[in-house]
Protein backbone atom coordinates (compact mmCIF):
# COMPACT_ATOMS: atom_id res chain seq x y z
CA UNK A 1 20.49 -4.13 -31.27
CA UNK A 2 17.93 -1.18 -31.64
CA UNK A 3 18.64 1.70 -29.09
CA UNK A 4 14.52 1.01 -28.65
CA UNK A 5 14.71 -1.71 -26.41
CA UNK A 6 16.76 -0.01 -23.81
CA UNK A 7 14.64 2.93 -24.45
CA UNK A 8 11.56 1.26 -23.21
CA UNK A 9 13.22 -0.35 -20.47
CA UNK A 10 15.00 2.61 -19.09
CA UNK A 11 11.65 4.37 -19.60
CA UNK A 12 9.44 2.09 -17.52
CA UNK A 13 12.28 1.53 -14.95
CA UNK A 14 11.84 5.09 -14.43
CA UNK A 15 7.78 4.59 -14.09
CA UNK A 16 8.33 1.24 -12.69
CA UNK A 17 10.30 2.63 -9.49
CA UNK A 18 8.24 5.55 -9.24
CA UNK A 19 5.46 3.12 -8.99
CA UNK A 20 4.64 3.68 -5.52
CA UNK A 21 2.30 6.23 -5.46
CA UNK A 22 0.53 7.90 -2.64
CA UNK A 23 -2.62 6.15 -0.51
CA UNK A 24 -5.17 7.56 2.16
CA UNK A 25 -3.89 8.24 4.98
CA UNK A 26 -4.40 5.42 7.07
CA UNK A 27 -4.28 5.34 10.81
CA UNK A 28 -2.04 3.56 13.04
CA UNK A 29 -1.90 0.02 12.30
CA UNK A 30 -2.02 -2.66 14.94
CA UNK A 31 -2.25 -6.05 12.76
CA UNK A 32 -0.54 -7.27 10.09
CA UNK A 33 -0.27 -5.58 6.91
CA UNK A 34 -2.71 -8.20 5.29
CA UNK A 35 -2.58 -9.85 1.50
CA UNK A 36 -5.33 -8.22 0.28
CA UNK A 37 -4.23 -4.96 1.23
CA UNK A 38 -1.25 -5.70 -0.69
CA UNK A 39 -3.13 -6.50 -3.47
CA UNK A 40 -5.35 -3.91 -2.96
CA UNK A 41 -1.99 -1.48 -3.62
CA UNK A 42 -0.59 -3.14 -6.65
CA UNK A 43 -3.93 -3.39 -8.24
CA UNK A 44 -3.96 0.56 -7.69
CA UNK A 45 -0.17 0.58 -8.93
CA UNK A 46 -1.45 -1.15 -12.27
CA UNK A 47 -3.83 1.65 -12.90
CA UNK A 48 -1.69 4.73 -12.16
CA UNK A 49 1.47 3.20 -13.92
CA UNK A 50 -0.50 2.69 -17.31
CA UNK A 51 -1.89 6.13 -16.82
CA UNK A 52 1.64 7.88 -15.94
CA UNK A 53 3.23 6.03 -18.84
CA UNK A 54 0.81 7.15 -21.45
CA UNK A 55 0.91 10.31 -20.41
CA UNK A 56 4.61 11.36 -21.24
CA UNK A 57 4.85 14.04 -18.44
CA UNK A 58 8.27 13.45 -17.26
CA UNK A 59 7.40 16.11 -14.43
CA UNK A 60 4.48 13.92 -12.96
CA UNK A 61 6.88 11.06 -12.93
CA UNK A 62 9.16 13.14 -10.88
CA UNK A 63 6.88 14.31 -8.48
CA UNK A 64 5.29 11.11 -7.96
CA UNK A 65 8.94 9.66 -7.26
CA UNK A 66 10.14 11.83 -4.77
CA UNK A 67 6.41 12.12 -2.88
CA UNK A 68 6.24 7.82 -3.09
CA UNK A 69 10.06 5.63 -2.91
CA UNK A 70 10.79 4.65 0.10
CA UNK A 71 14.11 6.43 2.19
CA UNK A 72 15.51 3.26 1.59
CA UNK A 73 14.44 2.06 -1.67
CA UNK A 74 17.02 0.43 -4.26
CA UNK A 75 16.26 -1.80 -7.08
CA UNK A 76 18.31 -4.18 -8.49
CA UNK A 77 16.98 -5.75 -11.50
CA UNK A 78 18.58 -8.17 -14.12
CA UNK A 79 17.56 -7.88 -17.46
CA UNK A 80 17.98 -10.43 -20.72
CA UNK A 81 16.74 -8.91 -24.26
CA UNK A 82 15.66 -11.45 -26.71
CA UNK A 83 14.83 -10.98 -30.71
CA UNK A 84 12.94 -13.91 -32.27
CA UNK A 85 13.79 -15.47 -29.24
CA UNK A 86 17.35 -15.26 -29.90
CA UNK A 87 19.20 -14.04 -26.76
CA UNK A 88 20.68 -10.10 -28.01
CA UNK A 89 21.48 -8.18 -25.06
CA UNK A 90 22.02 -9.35 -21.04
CA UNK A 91 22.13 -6.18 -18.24
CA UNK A 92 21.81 -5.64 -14.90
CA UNK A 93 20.55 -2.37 -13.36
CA UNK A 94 21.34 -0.98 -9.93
CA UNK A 95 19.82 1.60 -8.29
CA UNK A 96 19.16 3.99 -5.64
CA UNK A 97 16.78 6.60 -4.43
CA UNK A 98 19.48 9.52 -6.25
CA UNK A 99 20.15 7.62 -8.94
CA UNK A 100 16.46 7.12 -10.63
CA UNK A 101 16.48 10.83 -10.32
CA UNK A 102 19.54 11.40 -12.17
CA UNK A 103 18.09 8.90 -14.87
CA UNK A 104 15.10 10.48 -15.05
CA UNK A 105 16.99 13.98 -15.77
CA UNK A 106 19.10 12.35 -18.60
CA UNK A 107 15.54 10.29 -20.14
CA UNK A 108 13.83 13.62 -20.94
CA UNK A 109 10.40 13.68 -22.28
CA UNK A 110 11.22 12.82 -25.88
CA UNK A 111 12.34 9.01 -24.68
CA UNK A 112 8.48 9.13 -22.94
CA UNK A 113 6.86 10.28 -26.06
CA UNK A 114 8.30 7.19 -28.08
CA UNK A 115 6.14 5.20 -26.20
CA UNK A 116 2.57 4.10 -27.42
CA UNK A 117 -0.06 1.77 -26.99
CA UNK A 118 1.17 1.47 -23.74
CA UNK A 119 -0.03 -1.63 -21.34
CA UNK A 120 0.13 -3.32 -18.04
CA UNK A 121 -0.69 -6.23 -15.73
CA UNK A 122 0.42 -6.92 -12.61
CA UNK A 123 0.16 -10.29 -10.62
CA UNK A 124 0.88 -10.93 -6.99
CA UNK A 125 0.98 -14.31 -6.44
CA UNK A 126 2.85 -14.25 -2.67
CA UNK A 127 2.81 -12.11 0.36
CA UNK A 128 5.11 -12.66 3.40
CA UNK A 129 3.46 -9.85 6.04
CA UNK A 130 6.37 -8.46 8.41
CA UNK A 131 4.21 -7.02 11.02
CA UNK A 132 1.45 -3.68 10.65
CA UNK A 133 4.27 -1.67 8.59
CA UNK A 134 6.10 -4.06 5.85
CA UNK A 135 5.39 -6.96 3.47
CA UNK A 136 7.33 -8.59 1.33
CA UNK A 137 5.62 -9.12 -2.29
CA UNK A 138 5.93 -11.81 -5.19
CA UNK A 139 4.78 -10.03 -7.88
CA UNK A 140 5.00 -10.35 -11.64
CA UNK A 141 4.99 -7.10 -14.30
CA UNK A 142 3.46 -8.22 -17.48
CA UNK A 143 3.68 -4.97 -19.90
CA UNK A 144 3.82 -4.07 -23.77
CA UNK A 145 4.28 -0.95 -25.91
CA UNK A 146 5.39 0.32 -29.52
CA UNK A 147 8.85 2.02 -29.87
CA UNK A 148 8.45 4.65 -32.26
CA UNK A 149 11.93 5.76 -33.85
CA UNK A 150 13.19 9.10 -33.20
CA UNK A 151 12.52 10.01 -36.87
CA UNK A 152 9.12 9.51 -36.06
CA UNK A 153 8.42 11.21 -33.25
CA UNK A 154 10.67 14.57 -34.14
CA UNK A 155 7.47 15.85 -35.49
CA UNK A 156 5.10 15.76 -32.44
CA UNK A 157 7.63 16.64 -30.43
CA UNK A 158 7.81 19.86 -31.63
CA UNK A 159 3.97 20.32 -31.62
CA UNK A 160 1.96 20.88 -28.70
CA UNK A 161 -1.78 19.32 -28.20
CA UNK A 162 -1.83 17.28 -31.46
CA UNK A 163 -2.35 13.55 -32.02
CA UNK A 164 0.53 10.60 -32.72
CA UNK A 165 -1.42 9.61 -35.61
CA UNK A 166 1.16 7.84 -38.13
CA UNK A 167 0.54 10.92 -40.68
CA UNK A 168 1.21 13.14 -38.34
CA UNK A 169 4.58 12.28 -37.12
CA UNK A 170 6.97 13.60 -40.07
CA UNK A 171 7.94 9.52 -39.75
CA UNK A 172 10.84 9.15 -42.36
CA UNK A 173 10.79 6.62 -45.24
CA UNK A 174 11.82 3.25 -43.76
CA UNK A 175 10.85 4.00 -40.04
CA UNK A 176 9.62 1.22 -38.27
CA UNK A 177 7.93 1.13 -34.81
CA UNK A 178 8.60 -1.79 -32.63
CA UNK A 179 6.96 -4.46 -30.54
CA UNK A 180 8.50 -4.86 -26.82
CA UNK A 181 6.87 -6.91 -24.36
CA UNK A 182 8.47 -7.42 -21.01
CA UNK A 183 7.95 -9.65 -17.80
CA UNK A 184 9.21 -8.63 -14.99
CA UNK A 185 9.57 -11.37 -11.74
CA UNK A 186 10.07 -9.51 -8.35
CA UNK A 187 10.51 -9.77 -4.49
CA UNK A 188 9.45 -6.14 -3.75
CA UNK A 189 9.27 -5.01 0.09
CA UNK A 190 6.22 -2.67 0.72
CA UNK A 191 6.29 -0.55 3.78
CA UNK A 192 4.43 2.20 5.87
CA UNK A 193 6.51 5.14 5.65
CA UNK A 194 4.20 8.29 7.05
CA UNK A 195 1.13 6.82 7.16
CA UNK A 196 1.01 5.75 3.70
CA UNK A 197 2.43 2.59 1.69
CA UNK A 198 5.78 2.65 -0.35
CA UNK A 199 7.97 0.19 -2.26
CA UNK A 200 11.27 -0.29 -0.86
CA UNK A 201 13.69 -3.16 -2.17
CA UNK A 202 12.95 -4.30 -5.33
CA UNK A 203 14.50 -7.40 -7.07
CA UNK A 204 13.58 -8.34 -10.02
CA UNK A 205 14.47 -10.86 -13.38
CA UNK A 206 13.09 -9.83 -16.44
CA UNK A 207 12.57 -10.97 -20.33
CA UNK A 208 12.26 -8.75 -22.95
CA UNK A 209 11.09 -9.60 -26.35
CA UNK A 210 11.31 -7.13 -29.35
């Protein structure tokens, strides 16, 4: 198997349980914490996720990480790879809070930059409200991207401020990007930590095709 596929995946993991990021302050709650504001959240988490991954700045993934997870956030996520829908690769992934952040450390910014054409949809198609401060979530990740090869990315990453045109790349004869897409089926708690909403347990299944 390509070392691409795990490259995107550990990549968006990264993004994925960063994905929390930070609201308005809110005042107290006395209600529920309601479906559509739920929504309302992971609607915002599509936006800032596609933004954050196309971006490649490693340091604005870290900052949004330790500013948005939950104290007790963990994710434990199951993962089957697939070519030509031909089962290739089965893993499972758990985490904590200190453990994305050693990931992230070990990813770097070059694993970020072999990401393009980065894109993301996210569904929530169930919420179980546990009082004004938590929610548990259905929600399904729907995302894509091209996997450029290291060969082809050793030239912008040298290279501040220029484009990741094809031409530009120093791509080597034979390189060839590749096409992941991934779906990701979760129970993800949301909760009120400081006034502002976070994501806490995450389980997930996921597909990947490449």
């Amino acid at each position: 198997m390509r070392k691409s596929a795990p490259a995107i995946t550990t990549a968006i993991l990264i993004v994925l349980t960063g994905s929390a990021q930070a609201q308005t302050r809110e005042p107290a709650q006395t209600g529920q914490l309601s479906a559509d504001q739920v929504k309302s959240y992971f609607s915002q988490i599509q936006q800032e996720v596609t933004q954050l991954v196309r971006s490649h700045d490693n340091q604005a993934i870290a900052q949004w990480q330790d500013r948005n997870l939950a104290e007790a956030a963990h994710f434990k996520i199951s993962i089957e790879a697939s070519r030509q829908d031909q089962p290739k690769m089965w893993s499972v992934i758990d985490l904590d809070r200190s453990d994305i952040g050693q990931m992230r450390a070990m990813m770097g910014e070059a694993m970020l930059r072999a990401i393009e054409d980065y894109s993301l949809q996210i569904q929530v198609t169930n919420v179980i409200p546990h009082g004004p401060d938590a929610a548990t979530a259905m929600v399904t990740w729907t995302d894509s991207a091209r996997i450029m090869p290291p060969a082809a990315t050793s030239g912008q990453a040298q290279t501040v401020g220029q484009g990741t045109q094809s031409g530009q790349t120093g791509a080597q004869p034979g390189a060839q990007t590749v096409e992941v897409k991934r779906t990701f089926n979760c129970v993800q708690q949301v909760v009120r930590e400081q006034a502002q909403l976070k994501i806490g347990l995450s389980t997930c299944t996921g597909k990947v095709q490449f």
